[in-house]
Each structure stands twice: as structure tokens, then as C-alpha cells.
C-alpha atoms as a PDB file:
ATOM      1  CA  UNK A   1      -0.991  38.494 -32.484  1.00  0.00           C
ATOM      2  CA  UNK A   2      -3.617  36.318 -31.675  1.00  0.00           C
ATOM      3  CA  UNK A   3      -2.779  32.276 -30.772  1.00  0.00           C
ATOM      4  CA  UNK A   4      -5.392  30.441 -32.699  1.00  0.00           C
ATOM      5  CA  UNK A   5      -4.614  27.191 -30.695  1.00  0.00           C
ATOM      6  CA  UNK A   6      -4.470  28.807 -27.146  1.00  0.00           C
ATOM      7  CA  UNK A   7      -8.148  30.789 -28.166  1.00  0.00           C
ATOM      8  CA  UNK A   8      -9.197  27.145 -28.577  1.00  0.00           C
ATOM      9  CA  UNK A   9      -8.287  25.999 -25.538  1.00  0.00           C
ATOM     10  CA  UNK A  10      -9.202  28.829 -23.423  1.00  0.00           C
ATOM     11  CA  UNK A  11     -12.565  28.110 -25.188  1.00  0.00           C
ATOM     12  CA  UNK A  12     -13.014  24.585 -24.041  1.00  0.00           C
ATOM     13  CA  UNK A  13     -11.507  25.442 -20.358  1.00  0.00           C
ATOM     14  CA  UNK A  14     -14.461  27.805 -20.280  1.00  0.00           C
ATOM     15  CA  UNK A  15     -17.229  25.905 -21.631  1.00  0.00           C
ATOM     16  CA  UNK A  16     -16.367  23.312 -19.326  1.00  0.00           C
ATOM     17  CA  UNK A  17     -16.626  25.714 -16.122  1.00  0.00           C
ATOM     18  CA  UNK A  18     -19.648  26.978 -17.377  1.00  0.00           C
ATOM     19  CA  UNK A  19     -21.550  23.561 -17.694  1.00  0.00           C
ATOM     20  CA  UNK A  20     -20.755  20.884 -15.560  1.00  0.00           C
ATOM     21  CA  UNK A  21     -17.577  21.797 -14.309  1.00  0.00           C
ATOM     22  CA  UNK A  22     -18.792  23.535 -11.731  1.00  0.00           C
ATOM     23  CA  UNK A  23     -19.559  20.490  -9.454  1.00  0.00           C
ATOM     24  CA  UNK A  24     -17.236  18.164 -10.817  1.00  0.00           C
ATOM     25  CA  UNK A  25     -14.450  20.772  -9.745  1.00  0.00           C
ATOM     26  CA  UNK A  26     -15.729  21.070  -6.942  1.00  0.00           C
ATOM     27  CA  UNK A  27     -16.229  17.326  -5.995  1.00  0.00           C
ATOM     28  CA  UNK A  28     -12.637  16.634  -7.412  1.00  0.00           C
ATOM     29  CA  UNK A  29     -11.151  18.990  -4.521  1.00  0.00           C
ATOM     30  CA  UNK A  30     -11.845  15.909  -1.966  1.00  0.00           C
ATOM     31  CA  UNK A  31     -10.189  12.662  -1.729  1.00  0.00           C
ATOM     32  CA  UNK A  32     -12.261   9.410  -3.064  1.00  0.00           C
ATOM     33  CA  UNK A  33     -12.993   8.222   0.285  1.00  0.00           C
ATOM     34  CA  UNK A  34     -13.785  11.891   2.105  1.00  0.00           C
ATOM     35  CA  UNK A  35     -16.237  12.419  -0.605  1.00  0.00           C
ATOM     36  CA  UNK A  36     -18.211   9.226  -0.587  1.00  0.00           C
ATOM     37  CA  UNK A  37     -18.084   9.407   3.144  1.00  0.00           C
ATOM     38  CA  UNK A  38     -19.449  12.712   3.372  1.00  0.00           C
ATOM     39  CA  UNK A  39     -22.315  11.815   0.639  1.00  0.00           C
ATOM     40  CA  UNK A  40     -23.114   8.704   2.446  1.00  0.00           C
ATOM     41  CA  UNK A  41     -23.260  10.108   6.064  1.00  0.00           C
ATOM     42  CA  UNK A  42     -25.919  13.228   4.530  1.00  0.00           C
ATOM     43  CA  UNK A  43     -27.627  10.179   2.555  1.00  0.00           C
ATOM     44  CA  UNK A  44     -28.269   8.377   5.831  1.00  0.00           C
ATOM     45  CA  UNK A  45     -29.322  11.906   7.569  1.00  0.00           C
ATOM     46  CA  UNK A  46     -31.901  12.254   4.684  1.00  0.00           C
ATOM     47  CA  UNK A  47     -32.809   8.696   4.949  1.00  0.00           C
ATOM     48  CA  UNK A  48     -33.690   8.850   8.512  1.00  0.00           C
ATOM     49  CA  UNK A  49     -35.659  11.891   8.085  1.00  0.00           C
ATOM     50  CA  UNK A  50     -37.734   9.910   4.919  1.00  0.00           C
ATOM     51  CA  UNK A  51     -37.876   7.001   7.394  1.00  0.00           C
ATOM     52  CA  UNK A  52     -39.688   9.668  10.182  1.00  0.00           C
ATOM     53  CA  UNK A  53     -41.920  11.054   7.703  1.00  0.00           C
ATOM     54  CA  UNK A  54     -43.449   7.734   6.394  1.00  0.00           C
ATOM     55  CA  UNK A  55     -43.744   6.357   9.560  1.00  0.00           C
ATOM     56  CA  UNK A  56     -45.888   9.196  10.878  1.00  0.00           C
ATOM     57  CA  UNK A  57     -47.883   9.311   7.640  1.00  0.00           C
ATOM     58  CA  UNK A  58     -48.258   5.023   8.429  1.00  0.00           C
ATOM     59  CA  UNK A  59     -49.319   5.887  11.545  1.00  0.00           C
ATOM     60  CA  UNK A  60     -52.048   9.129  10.692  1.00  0.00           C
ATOM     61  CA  UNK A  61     -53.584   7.126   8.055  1.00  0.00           C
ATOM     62  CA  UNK A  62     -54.471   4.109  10.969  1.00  0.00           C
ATOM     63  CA  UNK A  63     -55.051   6.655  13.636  1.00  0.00           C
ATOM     64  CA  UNK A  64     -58.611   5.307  13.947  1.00  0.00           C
ATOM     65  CA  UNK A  65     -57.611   1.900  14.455  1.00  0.00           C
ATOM     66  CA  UNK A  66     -54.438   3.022  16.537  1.00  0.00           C
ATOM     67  CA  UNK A  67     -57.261   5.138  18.932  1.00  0.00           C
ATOM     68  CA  UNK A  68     -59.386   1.793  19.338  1.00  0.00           C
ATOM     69  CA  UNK A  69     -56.084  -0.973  20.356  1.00  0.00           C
ATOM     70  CA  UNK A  70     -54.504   1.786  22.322  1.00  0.00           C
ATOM     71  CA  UNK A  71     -55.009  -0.468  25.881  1.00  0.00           C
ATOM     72  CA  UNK A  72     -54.184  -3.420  24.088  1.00  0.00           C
ATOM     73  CA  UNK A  73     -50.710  -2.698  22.408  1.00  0.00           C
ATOM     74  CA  UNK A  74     -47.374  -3.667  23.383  1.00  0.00           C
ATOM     75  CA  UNK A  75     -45.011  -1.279  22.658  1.00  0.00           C
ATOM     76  CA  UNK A  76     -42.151  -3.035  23.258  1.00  0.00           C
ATOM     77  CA  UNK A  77     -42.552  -5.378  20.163  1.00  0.00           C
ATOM     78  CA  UNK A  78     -43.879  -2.109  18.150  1.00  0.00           C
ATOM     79  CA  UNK A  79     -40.649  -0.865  19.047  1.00  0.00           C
ATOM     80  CA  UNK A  80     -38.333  -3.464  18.317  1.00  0.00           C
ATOM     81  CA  UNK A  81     -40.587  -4.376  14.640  1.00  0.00           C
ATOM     82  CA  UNK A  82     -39.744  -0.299  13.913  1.00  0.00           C
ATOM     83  CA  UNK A  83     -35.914  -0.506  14.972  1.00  0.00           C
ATOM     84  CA  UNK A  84     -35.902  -3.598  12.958  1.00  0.00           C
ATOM     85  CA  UNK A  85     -36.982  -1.634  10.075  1.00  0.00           C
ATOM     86  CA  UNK A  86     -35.123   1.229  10.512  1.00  0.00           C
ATOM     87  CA  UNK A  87     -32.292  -0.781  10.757  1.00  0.00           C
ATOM     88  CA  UNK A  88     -32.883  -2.025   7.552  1.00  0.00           C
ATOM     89  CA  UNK A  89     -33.870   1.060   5.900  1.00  0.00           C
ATOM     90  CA  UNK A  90     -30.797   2.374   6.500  1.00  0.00           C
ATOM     91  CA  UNK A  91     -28.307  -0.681   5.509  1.00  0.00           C
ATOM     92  CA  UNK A  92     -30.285  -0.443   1.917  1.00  0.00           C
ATOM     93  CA  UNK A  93     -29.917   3.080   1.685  1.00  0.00           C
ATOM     94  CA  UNK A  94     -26.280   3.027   2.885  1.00  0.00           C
ATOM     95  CA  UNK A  95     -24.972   0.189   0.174  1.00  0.00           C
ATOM     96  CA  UNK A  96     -27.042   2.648  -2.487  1.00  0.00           C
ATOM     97  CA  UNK A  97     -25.029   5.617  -1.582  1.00  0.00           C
ATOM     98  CA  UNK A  98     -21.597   3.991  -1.369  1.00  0.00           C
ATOM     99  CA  UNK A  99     -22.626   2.278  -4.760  1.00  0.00           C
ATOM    100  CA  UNK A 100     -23.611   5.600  -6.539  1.00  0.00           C
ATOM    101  CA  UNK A 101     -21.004   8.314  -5.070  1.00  0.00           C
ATOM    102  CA  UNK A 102     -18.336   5.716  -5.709  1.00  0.00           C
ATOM    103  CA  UNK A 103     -19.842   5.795  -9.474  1.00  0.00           C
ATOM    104  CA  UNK A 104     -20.183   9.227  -9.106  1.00  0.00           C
ATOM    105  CA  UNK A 105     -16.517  10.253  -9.149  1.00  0.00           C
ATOM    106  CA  UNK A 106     -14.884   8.030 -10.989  1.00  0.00           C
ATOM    107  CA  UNK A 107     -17.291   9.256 -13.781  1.00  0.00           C
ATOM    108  CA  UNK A 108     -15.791  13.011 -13.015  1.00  0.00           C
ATOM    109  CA  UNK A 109     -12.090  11.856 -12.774  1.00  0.00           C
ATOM    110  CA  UNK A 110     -11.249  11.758 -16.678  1.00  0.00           C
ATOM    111  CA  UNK A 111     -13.192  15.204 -17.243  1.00  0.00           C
ATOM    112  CA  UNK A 112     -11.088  16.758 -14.346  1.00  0.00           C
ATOM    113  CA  UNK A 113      -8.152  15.342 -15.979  1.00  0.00           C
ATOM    114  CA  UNK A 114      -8.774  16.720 -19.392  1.00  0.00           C
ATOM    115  CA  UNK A 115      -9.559  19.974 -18.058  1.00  0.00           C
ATOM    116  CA  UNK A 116      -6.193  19.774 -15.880  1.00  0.00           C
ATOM    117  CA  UNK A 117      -4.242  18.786 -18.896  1.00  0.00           C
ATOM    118  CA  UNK A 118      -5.797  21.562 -20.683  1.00  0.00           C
ATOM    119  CA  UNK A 119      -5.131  24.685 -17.913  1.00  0.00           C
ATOM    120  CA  UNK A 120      -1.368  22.649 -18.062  1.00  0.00           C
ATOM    121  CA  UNK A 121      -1.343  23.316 -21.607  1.00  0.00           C
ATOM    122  CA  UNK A 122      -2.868  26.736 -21.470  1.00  0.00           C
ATOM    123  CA  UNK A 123      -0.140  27.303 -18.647  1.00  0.00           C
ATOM    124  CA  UNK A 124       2.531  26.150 -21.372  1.00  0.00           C
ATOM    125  CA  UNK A 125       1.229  28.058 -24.638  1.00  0.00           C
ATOM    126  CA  UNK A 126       1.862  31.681 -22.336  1.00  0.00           C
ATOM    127  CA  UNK A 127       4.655  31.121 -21.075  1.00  0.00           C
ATOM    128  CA  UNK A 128       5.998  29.955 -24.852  1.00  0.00           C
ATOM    129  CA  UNK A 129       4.375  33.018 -25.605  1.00  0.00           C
ATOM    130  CA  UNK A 130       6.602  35.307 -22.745  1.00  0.00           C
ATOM    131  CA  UNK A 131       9.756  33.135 -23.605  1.00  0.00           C
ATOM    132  CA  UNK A 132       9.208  34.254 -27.295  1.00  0.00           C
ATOM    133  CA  UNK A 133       8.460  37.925 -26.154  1.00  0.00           C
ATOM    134  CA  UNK A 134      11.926  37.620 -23.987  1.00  0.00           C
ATOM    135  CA  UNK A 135      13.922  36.624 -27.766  1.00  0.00           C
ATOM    136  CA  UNK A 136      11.973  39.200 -29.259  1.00  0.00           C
ATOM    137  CA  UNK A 137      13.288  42.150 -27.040  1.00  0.00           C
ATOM    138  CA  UNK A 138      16.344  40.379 -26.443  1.00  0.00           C
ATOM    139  CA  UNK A 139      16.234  40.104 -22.769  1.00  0.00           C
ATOM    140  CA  UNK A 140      14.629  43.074 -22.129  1.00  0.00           C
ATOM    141  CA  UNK A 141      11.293  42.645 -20.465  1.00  0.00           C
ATOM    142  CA  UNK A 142       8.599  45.926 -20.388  1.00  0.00           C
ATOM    143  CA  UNK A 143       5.733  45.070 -17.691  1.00  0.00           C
ATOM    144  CA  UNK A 144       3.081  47.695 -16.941  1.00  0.00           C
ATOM    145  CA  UNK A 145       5.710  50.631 -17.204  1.00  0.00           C
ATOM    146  CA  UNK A 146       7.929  48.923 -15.147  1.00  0.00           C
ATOM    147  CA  UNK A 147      11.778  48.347 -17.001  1.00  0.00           C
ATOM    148  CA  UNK A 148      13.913  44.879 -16.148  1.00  0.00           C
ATOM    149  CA  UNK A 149      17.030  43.718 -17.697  1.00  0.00           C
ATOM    150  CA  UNK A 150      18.274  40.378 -17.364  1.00  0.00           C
END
């Protein structure tokens, strides 16, 4: 006979899979602190790369002007003035990422809870369900052909 109540929750355990539970699963596997620290370290190797990529666009779009100071430049200060902004580049980017992955998952942990509490109950309705098969052949269990008596 079918279990209204466990069809119900298998539904919701598998609409939640389907949609977002496949990240927020997966992102509930790590500790807090692992996860924003992973996040934050790839957020910093993405910043750097943004930081590369506008500086050589800066640079291409004043190429003419670059060309004509070339002799005249001191690279030392261009250097440090870059560093400096690189510097803080990065300190921005890094408060952003701690700020959002920290928001992040602790916006995941109820869902993973419900769905935990859910597989928990799941877990409970069968074996309800085996305990009541047990009563119902009075100890005697039939599995896949195989015969066990308690």
C-alpha cells in the first residue's frame, strides 16, 4: 500500500535536489570557514586577473602618449602608484567576498536543515514501514528470495 505522507516527502526531497539543492548540498559539505576561505582565495585569483586586464587595457588606450614620455618616466613611482592600487583593489575585493560567502551560507543552512530533517523523516517512515512488515509476518522477514527468522 502506498504511504501518502512518505510520497509527499519523497516529493519535496526531490524537488529540492532538482532545483537548488544541488549547490547548496554541495556547499553545505564544507565547514563555514573552509568555504568562505576557499571562495575568497579564488575571488582574489579572479580579482588579480580583472586587475591585469584593466591595467593593460589603461595602458593600450594611452599607448600614444606612453610611446612619446617613454625617456622621461620613472618607473619606480609608476610602480609603487600600481602596487598601491593593487593593493587596494584587492583589500576591497577581499572584505566583498568575506561579506557575501559569509551571507552566502548562512542563507543555505536552514534549507539544508529542512531537507536533512526531511531524509531523517523519510529514514523514519521506512523503517516504521519494515517494523510494521516484521508484526505483520510475525518475525519472519522474506528479502529477495532470501528466508530469515528471528
Amino acid at each position: 500500500m502506498i504511504n501518502e505522507e512518505r510520497v509527499k516527502n519523497m516529493t519535496r526531497i526531490a524537488i529540492y535536489e532538482k532545483n537548488q539543492g544541488k549547490s547548496q548540498i554541495r556547499m553545505s559539505k564544507y565547514y563555514k570557514i573552509d568555504f568562505v576561505t576557499y571562495h575568497t582565495l579564488q575571488s582574489l585569483v579572479y580579482a588579480t586577473i580583472a586587475f591585469v586586464m584593466i591595467g593593460a587595457a589603461v595602458v593600450l588606450m594611452g599607448m600614444e602618449s606612453l610611446l612619446e614620455q617613454i625617456n622621461t618616466l620613472d618607473y619606480m613611482a609608476i610602480a609603487k602608484d600600481i602596487l598601491i592600487l593593487y593593493g587596494i583593489w584587492i583589500l576591497v575585493y577581499f572584505i566583498i567576498s568575506l561579506i557575501v560567502y559569509n551571507i552566502r551560507y548562512d542563507r543555505i543552512k536552514p534549507n539544508i536543515k529542512e531537507y536533512y530533517q526531511n531524509l531523517k523523516l523519510l529514514n523514519e517512515q521506512y523503517e516504521q514501514e519494515a517494523i510494521g512488515e516484521l508484526k505483520k509476518n510475525k518475525g519472519v522477514v522474506i528479502n529477495d528470495d532470501e528466508f530469515t527468522d528471528f
